[in-house]
PDB file of N, CA and C in Angstrom:
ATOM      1  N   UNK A   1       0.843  -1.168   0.000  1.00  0.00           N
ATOM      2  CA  UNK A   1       0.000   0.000   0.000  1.00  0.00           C
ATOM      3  C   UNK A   1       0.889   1.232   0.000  1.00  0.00           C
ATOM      4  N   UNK A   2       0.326   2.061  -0.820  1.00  0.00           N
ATOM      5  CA  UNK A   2       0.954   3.340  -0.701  1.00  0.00           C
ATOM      6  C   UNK A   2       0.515   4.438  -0.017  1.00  0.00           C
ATOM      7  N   UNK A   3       0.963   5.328   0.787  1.00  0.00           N
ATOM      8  CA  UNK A   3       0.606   6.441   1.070  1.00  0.00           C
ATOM      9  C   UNK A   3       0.697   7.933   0.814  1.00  0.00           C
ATOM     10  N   UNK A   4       0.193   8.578   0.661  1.00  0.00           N
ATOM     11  CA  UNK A   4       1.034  10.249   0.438  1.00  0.00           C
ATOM     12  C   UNK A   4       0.063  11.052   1.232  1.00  0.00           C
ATOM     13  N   UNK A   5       1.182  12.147   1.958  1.00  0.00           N
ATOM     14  CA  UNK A   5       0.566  13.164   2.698  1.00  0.00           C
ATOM     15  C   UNK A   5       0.930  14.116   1.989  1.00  0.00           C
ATOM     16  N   UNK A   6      -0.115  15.340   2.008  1.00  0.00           N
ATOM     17  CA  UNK A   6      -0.650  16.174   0.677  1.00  0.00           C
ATOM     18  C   UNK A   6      -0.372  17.404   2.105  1.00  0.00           C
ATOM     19  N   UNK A   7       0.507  17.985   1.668  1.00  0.00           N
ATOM     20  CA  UNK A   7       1.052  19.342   2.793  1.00  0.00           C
ATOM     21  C   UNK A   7       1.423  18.756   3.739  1.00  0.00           C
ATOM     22  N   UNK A   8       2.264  19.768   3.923  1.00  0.00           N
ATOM     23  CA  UNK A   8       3.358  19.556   5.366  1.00  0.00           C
ATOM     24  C   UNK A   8       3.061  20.306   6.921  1.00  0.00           C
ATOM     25  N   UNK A   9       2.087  21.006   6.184  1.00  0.00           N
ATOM     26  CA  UNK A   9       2.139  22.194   7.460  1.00  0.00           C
ATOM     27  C   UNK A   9       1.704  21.195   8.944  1.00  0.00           C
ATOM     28  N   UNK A  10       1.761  21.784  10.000  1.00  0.00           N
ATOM     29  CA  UNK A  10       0.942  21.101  11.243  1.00  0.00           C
ATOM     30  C   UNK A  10       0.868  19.823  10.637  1.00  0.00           C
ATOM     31  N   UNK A  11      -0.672  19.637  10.152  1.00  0.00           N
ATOM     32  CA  UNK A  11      -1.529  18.544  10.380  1.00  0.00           C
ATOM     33  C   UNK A  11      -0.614  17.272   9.600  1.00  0.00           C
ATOM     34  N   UNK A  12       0.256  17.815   8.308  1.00  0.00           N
ATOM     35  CA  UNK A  12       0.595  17.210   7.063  1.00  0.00           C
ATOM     36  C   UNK A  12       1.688  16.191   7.914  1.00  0.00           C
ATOM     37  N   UNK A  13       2.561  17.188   8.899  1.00  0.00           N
ATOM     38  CA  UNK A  13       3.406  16.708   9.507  1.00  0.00           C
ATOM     39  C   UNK A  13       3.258  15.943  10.565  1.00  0.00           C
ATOM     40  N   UNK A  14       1.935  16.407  11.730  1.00  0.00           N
ATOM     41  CA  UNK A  14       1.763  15.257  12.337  1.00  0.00           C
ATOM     42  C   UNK A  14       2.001  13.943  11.745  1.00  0.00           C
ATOM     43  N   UNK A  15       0.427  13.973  10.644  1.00  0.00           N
ATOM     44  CA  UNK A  15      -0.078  12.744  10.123  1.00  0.00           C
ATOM     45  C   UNK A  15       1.362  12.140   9.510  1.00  0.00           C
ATOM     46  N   UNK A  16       2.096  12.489   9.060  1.00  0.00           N
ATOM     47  CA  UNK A  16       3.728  11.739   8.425  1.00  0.00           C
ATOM     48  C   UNK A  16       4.374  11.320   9.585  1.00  0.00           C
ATOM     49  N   UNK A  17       3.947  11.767  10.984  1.00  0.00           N
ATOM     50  CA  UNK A  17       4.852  11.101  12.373  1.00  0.00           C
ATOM     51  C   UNK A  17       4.449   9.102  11.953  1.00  0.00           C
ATOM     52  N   UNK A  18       3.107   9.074  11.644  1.00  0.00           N
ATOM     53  CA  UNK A  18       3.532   8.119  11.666  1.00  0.00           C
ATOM     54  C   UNK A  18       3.498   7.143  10.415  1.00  0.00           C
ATOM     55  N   UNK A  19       4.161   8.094   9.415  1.00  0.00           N
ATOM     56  CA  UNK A  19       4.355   7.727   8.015  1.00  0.00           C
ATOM     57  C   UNK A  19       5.772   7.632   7.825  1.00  0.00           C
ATOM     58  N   UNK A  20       6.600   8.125   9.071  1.00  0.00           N
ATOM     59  CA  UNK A  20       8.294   8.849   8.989  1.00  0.00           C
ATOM     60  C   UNK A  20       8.919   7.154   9.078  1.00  0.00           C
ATOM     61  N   UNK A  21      10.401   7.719   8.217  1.00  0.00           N
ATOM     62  CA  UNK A  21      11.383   6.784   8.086  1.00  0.00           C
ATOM     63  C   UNK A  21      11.984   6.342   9.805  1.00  0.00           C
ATOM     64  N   UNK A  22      11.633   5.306  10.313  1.00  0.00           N
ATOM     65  CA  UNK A  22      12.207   5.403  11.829  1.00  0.00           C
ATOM     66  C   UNK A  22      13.824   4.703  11.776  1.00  0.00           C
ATOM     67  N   UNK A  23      14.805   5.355  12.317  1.00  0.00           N
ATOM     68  CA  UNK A  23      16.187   5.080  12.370  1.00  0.00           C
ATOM     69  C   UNK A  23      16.070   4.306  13.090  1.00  0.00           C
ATOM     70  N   UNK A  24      15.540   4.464  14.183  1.00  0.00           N
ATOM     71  CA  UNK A  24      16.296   3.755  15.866  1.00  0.00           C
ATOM     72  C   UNK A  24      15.012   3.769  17.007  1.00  0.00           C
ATOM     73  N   UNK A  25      14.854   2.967  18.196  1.00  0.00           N
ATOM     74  CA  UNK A  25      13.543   3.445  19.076  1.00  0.00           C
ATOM     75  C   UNK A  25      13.272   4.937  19.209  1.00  0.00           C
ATOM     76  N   UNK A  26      13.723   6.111  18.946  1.00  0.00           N
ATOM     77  CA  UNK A  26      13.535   6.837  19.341  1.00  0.00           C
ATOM     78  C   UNK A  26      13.595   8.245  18.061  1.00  0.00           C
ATOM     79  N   UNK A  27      14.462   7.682  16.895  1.00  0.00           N
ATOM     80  CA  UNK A  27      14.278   8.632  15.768  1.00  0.00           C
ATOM     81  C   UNK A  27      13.868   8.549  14.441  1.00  0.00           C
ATOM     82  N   UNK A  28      13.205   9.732  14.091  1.00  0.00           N
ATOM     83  CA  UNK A  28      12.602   9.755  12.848  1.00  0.00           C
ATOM     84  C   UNK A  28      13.505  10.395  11.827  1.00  0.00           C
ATOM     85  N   UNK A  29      12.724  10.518  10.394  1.00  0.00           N
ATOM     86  CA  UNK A  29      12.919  11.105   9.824  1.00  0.00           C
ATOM     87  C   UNK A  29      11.430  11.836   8.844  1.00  0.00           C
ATOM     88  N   UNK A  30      11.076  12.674   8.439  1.00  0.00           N
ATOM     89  CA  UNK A  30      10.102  12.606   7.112  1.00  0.00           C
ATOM     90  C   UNK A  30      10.774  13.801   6.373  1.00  0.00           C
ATOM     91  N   UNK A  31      10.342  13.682   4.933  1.00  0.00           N
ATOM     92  CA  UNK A  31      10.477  14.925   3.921  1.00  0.00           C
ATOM     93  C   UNK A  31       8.604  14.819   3.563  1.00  0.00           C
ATOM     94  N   UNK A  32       8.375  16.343   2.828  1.00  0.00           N
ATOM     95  CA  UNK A  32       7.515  16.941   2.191  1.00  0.00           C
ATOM     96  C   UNK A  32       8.114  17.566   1.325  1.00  0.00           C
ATOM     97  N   UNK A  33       7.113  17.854   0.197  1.00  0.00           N
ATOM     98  CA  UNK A  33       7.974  19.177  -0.883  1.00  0.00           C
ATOM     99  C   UNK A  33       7.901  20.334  -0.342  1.00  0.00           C
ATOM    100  N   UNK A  34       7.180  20.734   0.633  1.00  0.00           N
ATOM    101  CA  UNK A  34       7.520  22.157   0.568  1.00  0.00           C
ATOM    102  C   UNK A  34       8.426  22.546   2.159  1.00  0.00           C
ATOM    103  N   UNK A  35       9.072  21.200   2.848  1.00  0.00           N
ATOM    104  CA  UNK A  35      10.383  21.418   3.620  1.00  0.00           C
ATOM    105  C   UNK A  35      11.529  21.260   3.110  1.00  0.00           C
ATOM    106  N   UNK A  36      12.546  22.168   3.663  1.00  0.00           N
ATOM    107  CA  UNK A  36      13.916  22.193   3.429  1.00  0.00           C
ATOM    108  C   UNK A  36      14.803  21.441   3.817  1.00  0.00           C
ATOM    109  N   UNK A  37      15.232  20.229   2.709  1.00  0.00           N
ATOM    110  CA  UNK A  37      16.046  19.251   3.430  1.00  0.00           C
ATOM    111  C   UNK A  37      14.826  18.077   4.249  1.00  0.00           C
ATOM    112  N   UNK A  38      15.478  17.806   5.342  1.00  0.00           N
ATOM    113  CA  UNK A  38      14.095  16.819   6.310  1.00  0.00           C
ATOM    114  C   UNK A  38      13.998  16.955   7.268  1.00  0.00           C
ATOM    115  N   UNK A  39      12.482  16.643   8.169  1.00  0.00           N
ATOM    116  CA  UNK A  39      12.386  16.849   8.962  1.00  0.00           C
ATOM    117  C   UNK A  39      12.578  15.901  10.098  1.00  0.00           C
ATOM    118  N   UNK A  40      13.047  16.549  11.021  1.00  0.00           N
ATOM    119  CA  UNK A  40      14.140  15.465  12.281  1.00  0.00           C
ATOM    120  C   UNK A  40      13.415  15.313  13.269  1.00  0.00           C
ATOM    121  N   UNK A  41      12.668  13.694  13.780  1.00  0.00           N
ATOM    122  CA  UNK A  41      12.107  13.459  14.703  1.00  0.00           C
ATOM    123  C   UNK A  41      12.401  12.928  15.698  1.00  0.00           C
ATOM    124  N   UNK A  42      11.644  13.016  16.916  1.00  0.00           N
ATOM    125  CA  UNK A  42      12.513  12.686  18.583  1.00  0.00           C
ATOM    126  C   UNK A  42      10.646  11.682  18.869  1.00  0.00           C
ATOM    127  N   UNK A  43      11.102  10.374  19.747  1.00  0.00           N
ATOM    128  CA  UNK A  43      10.352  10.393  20.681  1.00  0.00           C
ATOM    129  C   UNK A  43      10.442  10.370  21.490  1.00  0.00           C
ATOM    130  N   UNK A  44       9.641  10.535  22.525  1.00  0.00           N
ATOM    131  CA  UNK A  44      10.026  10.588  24.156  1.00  0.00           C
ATOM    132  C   UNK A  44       8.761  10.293  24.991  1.00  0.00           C
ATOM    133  N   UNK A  45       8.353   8.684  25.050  1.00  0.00           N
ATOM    134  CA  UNK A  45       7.125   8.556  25.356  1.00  0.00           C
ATOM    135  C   UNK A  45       6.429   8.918  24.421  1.00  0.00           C
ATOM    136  N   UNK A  46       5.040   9.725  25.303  1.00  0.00           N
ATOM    137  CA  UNK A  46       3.304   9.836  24.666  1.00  0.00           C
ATOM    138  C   UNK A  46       3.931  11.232  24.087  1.00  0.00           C
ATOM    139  N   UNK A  47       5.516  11.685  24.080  1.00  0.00           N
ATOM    140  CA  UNK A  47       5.461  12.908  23.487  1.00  0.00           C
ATOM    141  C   UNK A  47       6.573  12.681  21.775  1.00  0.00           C
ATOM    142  N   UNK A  48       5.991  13.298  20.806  1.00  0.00           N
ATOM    143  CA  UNK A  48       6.541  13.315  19.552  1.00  0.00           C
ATOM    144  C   UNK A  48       7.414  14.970  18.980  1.00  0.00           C
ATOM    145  N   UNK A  49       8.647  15.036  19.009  1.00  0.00           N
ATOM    146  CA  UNK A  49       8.972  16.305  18.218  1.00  0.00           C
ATOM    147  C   UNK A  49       9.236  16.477  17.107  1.00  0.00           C
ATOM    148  N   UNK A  50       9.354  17.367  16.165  1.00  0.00           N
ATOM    149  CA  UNK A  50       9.711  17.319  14.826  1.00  0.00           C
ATOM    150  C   UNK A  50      10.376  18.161  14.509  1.00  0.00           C
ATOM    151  N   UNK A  51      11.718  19.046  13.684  1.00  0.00           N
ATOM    152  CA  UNK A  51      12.442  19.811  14.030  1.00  0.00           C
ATOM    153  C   UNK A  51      12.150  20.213  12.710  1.00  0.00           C
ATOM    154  N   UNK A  52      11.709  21.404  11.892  1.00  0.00           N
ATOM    155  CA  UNK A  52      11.893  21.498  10.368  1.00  0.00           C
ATOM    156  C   UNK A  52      12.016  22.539   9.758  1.00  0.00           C
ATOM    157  N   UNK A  53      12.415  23.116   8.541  1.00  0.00           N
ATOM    158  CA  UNK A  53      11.757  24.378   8.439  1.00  0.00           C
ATOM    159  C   UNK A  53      11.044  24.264   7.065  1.00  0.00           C
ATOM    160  N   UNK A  54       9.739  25.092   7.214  1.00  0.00           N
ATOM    161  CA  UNK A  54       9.248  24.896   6.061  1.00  0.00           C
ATOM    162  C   UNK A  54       9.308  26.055   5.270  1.00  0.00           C
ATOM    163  N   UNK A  55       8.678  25.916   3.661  1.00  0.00           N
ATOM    164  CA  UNK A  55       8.571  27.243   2.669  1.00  0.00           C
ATOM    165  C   UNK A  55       6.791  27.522   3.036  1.00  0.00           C
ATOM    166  N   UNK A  56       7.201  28.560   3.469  1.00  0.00           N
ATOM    167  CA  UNK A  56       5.633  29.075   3.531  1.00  0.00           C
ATOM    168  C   UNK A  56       5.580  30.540   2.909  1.00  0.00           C
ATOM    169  N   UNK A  57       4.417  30.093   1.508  1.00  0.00           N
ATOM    170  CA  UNK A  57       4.032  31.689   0.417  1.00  0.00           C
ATOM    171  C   UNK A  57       3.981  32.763   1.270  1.00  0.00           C
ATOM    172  N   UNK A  58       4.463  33.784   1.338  1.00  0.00           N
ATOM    173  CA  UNK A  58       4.165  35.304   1.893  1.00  0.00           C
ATOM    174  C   UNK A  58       3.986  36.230   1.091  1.00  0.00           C
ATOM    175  N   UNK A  59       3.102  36.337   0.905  1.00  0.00           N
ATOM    176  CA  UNK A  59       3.317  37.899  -0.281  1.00  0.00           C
ATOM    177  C   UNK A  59       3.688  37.378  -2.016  1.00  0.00           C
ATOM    178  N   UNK A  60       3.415  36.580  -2.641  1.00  0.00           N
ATOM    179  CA  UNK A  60       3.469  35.734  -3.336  1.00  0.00           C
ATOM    180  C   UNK A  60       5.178  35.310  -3.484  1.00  0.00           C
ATOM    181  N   UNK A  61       6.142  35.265  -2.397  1.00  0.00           N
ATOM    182  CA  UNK A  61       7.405  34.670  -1.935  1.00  0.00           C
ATOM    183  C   UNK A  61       7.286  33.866  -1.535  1.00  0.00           C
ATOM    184  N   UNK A  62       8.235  32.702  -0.616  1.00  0.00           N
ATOM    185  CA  UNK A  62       8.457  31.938  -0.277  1.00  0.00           C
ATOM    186  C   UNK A  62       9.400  31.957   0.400  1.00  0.00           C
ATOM    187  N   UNK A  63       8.845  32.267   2.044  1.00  0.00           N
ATOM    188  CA  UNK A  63      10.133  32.366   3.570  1.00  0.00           C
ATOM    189  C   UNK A  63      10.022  31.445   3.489  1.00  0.00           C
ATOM    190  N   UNK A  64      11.527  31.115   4.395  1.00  0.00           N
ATOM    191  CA  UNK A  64      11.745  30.066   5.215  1.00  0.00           C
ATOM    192  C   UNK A  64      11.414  30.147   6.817  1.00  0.00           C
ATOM    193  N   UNK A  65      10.645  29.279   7.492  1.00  0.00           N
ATOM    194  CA  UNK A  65       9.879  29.349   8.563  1.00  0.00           C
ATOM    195  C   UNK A  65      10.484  28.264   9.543  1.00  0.00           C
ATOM    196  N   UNK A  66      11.542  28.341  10.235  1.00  0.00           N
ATOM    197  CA  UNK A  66      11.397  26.787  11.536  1.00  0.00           C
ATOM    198  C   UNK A  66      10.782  27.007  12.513  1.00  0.00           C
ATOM    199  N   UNK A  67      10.026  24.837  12.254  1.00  0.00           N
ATOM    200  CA  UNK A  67       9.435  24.620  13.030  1.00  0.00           C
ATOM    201  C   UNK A  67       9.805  23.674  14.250  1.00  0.00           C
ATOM    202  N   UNK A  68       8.988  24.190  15.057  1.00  0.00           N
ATOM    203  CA  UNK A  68       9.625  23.439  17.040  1.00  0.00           C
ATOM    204  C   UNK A  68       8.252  22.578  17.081  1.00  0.00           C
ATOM    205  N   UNK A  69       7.655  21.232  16.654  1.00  0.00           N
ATOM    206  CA  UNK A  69       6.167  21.151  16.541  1.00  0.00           C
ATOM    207  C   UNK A  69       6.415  19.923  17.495  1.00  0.00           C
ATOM    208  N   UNK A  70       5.430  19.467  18.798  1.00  0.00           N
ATOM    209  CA  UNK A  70       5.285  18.678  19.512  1.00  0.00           C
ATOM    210  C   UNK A  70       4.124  18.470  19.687  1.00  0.00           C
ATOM    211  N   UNK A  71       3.934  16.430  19.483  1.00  0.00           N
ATOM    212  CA  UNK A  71       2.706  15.877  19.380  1.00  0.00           C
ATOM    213  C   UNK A  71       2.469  15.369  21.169  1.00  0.00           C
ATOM    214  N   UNK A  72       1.792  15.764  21.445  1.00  0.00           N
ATOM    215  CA  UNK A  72       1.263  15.149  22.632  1.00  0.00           C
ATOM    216  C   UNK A  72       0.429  13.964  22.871  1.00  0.00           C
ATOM    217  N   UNK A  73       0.981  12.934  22.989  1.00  0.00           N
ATOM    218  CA  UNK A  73      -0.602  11.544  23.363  1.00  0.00           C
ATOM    219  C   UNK A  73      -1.187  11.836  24.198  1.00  0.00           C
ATOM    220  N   UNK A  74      -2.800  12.215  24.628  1.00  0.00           N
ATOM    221  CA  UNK A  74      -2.868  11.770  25.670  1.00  0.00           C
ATOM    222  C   UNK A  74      -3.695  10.471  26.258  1.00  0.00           C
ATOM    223  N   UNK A  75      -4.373  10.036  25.130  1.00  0.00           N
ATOM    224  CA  UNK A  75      -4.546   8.711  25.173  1.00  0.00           C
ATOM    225  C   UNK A  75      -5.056   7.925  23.904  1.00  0.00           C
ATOM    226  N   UNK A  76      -5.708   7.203  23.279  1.00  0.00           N
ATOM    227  CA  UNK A  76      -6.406   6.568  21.994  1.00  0.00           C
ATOM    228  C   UNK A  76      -7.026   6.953  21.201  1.00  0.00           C
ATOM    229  N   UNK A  77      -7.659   8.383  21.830  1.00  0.00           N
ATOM    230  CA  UNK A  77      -8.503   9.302  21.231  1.00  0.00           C
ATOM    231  C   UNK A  77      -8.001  10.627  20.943  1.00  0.00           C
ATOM    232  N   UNK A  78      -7.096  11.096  21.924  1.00  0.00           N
ATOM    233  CA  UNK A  78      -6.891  12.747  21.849  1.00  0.00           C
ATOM    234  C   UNK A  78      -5.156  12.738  21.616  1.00  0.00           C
ATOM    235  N   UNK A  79      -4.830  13.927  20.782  1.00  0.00           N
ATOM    236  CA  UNK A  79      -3.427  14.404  20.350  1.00  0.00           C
ATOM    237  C   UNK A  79      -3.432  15.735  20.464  1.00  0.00           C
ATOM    238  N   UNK A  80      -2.449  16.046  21.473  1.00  0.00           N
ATOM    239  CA  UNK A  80      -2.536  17.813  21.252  1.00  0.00           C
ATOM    240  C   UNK A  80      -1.043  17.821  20.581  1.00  0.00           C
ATOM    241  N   UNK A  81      -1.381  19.272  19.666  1.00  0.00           N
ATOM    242  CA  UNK A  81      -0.195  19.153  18.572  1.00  0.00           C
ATOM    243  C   UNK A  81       0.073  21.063  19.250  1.00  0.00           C
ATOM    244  N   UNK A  82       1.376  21.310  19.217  1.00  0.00           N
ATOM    245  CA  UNK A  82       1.902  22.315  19.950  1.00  0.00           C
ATOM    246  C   UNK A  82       2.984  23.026  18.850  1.00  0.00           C
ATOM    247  N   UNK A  83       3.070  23.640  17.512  1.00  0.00           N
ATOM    248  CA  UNK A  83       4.314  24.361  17.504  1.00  0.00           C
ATOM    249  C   UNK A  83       4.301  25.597  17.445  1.00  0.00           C
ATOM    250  N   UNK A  84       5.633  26.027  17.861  1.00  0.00           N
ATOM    251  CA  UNK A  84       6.380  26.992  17.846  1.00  0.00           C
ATOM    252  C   UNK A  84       6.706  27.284  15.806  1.00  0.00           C
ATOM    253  N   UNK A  85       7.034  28.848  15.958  1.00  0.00           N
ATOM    254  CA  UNK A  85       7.502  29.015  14.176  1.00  0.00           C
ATOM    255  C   UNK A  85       8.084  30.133  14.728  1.00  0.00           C
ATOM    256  N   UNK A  86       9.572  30.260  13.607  1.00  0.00           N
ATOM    257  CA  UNK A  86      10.894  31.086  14.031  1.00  0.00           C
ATOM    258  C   UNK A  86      11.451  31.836  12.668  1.00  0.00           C
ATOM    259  N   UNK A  87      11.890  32.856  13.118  1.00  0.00           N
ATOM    260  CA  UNK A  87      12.329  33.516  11.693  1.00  0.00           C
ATOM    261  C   UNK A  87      13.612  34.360  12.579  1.00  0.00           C
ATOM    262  N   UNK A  88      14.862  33.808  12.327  1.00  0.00           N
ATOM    263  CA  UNK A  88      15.772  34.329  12.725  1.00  0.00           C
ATOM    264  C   UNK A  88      15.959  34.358  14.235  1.00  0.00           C
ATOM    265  N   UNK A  89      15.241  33.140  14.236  1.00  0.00           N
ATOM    266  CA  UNK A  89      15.356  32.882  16.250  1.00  0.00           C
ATOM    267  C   UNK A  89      14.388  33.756  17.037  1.00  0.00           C
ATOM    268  N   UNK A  90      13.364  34.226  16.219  1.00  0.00           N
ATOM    269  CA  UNK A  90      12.300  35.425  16.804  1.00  0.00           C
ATOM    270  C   UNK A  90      11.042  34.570  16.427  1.00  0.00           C
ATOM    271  N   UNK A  91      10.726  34.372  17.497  1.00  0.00           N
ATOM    272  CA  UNK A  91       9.239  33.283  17.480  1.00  0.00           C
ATOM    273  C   UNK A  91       8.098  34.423  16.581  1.00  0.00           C
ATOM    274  N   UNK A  92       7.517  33.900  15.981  1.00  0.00           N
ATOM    275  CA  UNK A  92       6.479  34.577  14.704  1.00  0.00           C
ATOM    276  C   UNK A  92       5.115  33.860  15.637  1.00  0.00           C
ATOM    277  N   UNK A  93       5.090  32.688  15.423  1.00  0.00           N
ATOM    278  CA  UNK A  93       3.876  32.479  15.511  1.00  0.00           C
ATOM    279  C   UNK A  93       3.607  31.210  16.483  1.00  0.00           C
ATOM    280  N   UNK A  94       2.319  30.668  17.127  1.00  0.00           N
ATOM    281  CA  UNK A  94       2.405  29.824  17.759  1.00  0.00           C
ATOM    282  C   UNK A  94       1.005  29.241  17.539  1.00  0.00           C
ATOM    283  N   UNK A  95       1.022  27.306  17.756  1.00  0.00           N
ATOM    284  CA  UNK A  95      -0.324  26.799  17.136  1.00  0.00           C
ATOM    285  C   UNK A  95      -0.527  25.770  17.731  1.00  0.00           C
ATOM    286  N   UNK A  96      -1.911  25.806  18.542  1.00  0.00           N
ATOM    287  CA  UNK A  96      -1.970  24.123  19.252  1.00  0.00           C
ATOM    288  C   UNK A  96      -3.444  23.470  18.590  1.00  0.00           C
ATOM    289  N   UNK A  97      -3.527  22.620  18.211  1.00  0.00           N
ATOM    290  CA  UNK A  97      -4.322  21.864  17.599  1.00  0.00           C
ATOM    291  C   UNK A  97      -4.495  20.614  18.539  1.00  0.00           C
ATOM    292  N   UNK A  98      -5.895  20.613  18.656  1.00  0.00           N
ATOM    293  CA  UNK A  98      -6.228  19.362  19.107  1.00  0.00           C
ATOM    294  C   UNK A  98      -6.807  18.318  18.427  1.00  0.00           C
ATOM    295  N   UNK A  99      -6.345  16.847  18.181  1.00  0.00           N
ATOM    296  CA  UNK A  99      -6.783  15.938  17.272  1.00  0.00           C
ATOM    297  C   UNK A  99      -7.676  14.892  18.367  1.00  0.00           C
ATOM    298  N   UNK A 100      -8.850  14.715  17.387  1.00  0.00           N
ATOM    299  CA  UNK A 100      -9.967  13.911  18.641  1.00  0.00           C
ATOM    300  C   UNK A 100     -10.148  12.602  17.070  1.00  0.00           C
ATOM    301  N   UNK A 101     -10.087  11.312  17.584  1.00  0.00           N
ATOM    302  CA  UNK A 101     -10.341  10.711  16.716  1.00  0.00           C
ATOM    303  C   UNK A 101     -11.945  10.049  17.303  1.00  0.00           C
ATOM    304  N   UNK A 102     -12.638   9.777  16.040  1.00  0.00           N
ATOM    305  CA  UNK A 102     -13.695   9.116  16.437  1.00  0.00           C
ATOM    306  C   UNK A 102     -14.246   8.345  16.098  1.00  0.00           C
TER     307      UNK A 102
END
């Protein structure tokens, strides 16, 4: 079976946590087209990080944006998703999403 995740942003990237190339118990890897290079994953327990930066359109450009994004388990049903976004080490923006499956 094949899969493809269609955007990277937040959700694109969660959903690839568990689509990512796993090295070792504890590391990932995933690419998207619109990240730079790949994105570098940690686990640590019910918690997931992802280290990346993405191209996100501005003004019909294309910054470069890193992301600090952490998946939270908190149990079978619920995922809180937490990142941070950086532009020259100056936090821009911040986003928590909660995933409820049902």
């Amino acid at each position: 079976m094949k899969i493809a995740v269609v955007g990277s942003g937040i959700s694109g990237l969660s959903s690839a946590y568990y689509l990512s190339k796993k090295h070792n118990e504890n590391n990932y890897e995933g690419r998207a087209g619109d990240v730079v290079g790949k994105a570098i994953g940690y686990s640590y327990g019910p918690a997931f990080k992802f280290e990346y930066v993405l191209l996100v359109p501005v003004k019909g450009k294309e910054m470069k944006i890193t992301f600090d994004d952490w998946i939270f388990k908190q149990d079978d049903r619920v995922a809180i998703n937490r990142a941070t976004m950086t532009k020259f080490g100056i936090k821009v923006a911040e986003l928590t999403v909660v995933f409820v499956k049902d």
